[in-house]
C-alpha atoms as a PDB file:
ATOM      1  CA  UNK A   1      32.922   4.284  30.362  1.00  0.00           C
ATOM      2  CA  UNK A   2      33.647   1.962  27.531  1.00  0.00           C
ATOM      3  CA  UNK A   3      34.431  -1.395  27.900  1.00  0.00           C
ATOM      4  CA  UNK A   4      38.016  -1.212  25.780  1.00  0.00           C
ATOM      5  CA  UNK A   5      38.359   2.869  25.362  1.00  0.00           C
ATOM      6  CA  UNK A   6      38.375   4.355  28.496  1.00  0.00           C
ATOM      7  CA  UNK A   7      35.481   6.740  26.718  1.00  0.00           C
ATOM      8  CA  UNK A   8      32.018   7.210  27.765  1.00  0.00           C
ATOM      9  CA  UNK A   9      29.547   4.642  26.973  1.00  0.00           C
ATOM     10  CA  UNK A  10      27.391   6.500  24.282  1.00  0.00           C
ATOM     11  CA  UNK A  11      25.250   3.392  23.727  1.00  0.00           C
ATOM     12  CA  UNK A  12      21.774   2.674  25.499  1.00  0.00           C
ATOM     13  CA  UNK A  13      21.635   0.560  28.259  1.00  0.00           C
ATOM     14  CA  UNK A  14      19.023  -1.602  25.962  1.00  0.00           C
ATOM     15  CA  UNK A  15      21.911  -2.378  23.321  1.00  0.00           C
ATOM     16  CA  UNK A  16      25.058  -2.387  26.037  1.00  0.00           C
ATOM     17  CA  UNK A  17      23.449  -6.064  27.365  1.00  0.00           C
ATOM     18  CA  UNK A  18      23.970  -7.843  24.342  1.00  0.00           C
ATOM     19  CA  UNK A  19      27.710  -6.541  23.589  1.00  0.00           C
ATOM     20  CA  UNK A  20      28.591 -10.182  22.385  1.00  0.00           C
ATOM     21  CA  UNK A  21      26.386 -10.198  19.313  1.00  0.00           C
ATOM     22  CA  UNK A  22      27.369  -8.387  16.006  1.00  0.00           C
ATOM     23  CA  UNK A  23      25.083  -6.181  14.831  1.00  0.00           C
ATOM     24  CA  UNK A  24      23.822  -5.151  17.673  1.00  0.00           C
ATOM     25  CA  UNK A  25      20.242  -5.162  17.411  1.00  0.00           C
ATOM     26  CA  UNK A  26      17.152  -4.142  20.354  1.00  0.00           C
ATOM     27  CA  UNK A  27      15.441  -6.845  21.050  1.00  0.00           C
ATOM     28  CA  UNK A  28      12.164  -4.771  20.597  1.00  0.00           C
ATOM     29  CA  UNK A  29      13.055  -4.706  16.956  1.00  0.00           C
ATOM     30  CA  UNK A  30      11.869  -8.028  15.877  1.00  0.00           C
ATOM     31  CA  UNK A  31      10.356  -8.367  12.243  1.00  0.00           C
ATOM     32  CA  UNK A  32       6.487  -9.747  12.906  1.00  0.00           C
ATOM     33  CA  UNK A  33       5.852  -9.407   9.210  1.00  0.00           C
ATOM     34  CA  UNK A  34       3.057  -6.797   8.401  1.00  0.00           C
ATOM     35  CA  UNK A  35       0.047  -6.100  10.443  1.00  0.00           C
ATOM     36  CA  UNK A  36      -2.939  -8.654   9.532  1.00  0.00           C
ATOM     37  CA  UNK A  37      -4.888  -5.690   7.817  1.00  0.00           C
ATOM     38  CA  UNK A  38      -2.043  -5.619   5.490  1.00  0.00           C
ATOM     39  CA  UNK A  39      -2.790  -8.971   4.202  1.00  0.00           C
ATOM     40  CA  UNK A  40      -5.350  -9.335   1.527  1.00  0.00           C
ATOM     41  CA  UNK A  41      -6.067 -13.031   0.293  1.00  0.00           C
ATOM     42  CA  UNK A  42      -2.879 -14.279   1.049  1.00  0.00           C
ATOM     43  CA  UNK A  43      -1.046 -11.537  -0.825  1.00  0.00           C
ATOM     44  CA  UNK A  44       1.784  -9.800   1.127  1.00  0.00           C
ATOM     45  CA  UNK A  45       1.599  -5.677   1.435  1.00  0.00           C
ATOM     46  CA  UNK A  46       4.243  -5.706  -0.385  1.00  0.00           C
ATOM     47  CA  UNK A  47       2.479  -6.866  -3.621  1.00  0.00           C
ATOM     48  CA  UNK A  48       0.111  -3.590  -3.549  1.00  0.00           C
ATOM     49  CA  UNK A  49       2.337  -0.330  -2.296  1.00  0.00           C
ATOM     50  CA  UNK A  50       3.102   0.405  -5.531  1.00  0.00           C
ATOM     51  CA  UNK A  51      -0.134  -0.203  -7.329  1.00  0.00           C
ATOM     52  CA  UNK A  52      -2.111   1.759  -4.780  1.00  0.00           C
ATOM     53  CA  UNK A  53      -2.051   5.250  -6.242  1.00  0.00           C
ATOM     54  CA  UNK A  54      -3.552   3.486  -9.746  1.00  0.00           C
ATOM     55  CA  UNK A  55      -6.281   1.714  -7.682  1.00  0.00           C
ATOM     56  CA  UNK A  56      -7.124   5.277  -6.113  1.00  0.00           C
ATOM     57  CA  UNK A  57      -6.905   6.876  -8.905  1.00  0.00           C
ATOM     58  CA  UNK A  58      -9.060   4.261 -11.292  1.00  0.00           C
ATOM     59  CA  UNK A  59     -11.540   4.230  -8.443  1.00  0.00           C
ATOM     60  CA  UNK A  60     -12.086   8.429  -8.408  1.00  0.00           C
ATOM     61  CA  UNK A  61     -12.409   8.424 -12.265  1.00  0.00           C
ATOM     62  CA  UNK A  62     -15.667   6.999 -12.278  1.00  0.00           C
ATOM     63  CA  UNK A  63     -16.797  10.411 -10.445  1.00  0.00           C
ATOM     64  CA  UNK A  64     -15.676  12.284  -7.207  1.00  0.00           C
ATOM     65  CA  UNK A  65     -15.669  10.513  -3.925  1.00  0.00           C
ATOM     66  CA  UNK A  66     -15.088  11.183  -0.125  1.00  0.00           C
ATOM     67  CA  UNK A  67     -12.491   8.964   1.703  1.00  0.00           C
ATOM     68  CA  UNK A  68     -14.493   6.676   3.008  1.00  0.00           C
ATOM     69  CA  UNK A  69     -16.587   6.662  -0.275  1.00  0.00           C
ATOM     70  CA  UNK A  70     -13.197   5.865  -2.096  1.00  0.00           C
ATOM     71  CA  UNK A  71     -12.472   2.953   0.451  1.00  0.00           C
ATOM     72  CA  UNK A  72     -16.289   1.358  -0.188  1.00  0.00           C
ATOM     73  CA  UNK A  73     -15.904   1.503  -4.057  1.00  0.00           C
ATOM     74  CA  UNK A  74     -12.268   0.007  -3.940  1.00  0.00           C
ATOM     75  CA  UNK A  75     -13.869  -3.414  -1.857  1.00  0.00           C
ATOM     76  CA  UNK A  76     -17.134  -3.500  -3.836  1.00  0.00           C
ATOM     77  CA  UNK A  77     -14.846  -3.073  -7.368  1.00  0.00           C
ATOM     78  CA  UNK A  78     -12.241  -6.116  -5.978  1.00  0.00           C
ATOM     79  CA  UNK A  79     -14.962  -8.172  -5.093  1.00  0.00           C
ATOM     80  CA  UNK A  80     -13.773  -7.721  -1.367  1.00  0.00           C
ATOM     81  CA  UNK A  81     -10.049  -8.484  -1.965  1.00  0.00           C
ATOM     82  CA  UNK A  82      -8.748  -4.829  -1.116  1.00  0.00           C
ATOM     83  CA  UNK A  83     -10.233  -3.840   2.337  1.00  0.00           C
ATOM     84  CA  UNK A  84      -7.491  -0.973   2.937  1.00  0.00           C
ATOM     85  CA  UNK A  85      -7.740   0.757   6.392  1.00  0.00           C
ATOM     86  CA  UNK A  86      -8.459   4.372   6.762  1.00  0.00           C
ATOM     87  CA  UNK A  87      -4.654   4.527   7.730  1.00  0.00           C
ATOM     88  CA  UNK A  88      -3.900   3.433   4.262  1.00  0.00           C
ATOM     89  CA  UNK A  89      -6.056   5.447   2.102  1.00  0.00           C
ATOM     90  CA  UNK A  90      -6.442   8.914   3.865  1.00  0.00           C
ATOM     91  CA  UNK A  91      -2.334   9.484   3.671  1.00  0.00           C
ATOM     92  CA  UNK A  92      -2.747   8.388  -0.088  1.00  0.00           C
ATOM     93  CA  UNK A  93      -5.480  10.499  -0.855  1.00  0.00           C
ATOM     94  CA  UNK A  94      -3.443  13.366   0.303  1.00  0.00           C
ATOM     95  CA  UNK A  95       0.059  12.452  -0.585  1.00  0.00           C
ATOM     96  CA  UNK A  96      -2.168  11.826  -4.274  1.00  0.00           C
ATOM     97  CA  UNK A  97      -3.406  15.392  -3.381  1.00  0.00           C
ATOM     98  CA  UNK A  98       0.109  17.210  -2.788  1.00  0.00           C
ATOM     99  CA  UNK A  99       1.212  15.971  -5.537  1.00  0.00           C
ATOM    100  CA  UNK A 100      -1.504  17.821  -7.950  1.00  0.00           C
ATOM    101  CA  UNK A 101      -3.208  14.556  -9.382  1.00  0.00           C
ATOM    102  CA  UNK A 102      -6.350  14.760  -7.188  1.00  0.00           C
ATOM    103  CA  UNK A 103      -8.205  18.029  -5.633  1.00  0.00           C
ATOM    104  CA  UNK A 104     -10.759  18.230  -2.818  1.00  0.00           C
ATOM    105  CA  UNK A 105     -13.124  20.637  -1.513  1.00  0.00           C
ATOM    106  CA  UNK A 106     -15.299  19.982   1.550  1.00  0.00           C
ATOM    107  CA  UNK A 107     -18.918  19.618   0.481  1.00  0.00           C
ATOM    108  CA  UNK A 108     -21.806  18.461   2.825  1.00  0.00           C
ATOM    109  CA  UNK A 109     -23.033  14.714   2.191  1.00  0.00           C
ATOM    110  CA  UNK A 110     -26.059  13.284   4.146  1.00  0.00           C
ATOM    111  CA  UNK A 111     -25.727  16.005   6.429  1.00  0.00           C
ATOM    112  CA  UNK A 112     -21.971  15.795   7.280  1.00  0.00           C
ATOM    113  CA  UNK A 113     -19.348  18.048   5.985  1.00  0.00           C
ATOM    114  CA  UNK A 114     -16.809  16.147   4.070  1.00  0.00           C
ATOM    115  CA  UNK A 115     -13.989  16.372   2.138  1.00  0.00           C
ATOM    116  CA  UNK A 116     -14.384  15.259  -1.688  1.00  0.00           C
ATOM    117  CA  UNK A 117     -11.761  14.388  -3.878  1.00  0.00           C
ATOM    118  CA  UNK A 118     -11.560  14.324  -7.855  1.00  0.00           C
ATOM    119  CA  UNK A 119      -9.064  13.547 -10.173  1.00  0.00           C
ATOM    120  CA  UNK A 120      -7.235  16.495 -11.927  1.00  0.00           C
ATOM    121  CA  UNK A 121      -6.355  16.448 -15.209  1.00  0.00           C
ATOM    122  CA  UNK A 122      -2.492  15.743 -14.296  1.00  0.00           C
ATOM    123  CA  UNK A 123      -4.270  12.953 -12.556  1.00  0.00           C
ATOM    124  CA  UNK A 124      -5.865  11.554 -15.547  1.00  0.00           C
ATOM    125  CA  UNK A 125      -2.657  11.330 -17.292  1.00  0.00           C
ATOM    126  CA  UNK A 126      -1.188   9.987 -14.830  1.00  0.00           C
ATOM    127  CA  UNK A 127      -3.914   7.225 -14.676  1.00  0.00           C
ATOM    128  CA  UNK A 128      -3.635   6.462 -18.172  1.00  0.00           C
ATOM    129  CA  UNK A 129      -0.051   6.102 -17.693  1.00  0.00           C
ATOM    130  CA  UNK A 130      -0.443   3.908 -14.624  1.00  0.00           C
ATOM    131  CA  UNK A 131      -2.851   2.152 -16.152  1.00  0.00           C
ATOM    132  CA  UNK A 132      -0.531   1.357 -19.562  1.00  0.00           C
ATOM    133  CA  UNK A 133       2.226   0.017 -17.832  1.00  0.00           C
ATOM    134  CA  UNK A 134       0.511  -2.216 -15.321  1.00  0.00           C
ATOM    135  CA  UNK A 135      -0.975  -3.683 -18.869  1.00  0.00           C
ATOM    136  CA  UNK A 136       2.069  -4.337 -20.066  1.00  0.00           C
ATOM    137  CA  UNK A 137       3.363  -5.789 -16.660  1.00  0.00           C
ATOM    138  CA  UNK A 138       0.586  -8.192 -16.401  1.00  0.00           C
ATOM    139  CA  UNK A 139       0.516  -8.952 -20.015  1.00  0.00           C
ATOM    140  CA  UNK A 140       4.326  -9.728 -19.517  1.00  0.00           C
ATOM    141  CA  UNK A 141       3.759 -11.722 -16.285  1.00  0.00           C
ATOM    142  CA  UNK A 142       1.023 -13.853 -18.036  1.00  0.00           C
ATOM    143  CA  UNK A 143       3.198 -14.844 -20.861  1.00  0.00           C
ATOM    144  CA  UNK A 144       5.491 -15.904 -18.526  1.00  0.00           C
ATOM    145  CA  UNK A 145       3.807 -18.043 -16.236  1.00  0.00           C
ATOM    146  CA  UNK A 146       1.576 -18.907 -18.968  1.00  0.00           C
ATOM    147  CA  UNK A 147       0.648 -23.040 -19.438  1.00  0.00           C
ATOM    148  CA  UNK A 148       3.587 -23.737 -16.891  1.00  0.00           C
ATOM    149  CA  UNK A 149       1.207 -21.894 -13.999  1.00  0.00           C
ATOM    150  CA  UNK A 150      -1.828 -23.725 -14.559  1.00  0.00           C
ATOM    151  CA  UNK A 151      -0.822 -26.913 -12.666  1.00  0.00           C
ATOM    152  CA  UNK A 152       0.924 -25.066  -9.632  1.00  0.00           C
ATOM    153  CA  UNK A 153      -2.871 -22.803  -9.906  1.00  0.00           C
ATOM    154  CA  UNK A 154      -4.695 -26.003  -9.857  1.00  0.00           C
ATOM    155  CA  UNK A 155      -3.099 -27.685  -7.493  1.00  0.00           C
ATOM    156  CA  UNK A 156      -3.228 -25.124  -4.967  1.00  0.00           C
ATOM    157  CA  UNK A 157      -6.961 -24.254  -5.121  1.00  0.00           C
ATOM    158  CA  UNK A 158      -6.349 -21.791  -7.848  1.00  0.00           C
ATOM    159  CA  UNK A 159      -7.786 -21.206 -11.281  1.00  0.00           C
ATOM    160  CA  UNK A 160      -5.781 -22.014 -14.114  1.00  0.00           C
END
């Protein structure tokens, strides 16, 4: 039963020990921050979900590439800044896939069967696109940082 109603408790027994606090929250449910794979030179995941589908793509128009292929290029090309898990990229490549800007056909490479992907040509468009507006978004966020970022840069081990 409820404590005030009279009803039936419908809450779990996990939340019904804390009734005091408001919201009621699990205590499971505690925000770590993202896994440490998510990480990449001090920049939060946050900063790269939504530039992820224009690194994938950028990195598959230089010619077709298996997953783990795609993964390799994408470290080599950032100088080792974006070492994405499997977990990252395979969902990608097919989310990337379902969404008609990248096919695949399995193909065998150094004696394994794998699955190789290539941009369409909605995918190409939608590169170029991509592409375009993070331009503009860095050009903008350049300006406005500008001479006024070079100190900060400096004085935190950064290049001006």
């Amino acid at each position: 039963m409820g404590p005030l109603s009279g009803t039936p408790n419908r809450c779990p027994a996990r939340l019904t020990a804390a009734r005091h606090t408001w919201p009621r929250r699990a205590p499971y449910l505690v925000d770590t921050g993202p896994p440490s794979y998510l990480v990449f030179l001090g920049m939060k995941a946050e900063k790269l979900k939504g530039h992820l589908d224009l690194l994938l793509l950028s990195v598959l128009s230089r010619g077709p590439g298996h997953g783990y292929e795609v993964i390799t290029r994408l470290k080599v090309r950032s100088d080792g800044a974006f070492q994405l898990p499997e977990g990252t990229v395979y969902p990608a490549l097919h989310r990337l896939e379902g969404a008609g800007l990248l096919a695949s056909g399995w193909e065998v490479v150094a004696g394994r069967r794998r699955r190789i992907y290539h941009l369409t040509a909605a995918g190409e468009t939608a590169l170029a696109e991509q592409a375009a507006q993070w331009r503009e978004f860095s050009g903008s966020m350049a300006r406005v940082l500008g001479a006024s970022a070079a100190p900060a840069l400096a004085t935190a081990g950064g290049m001006a």
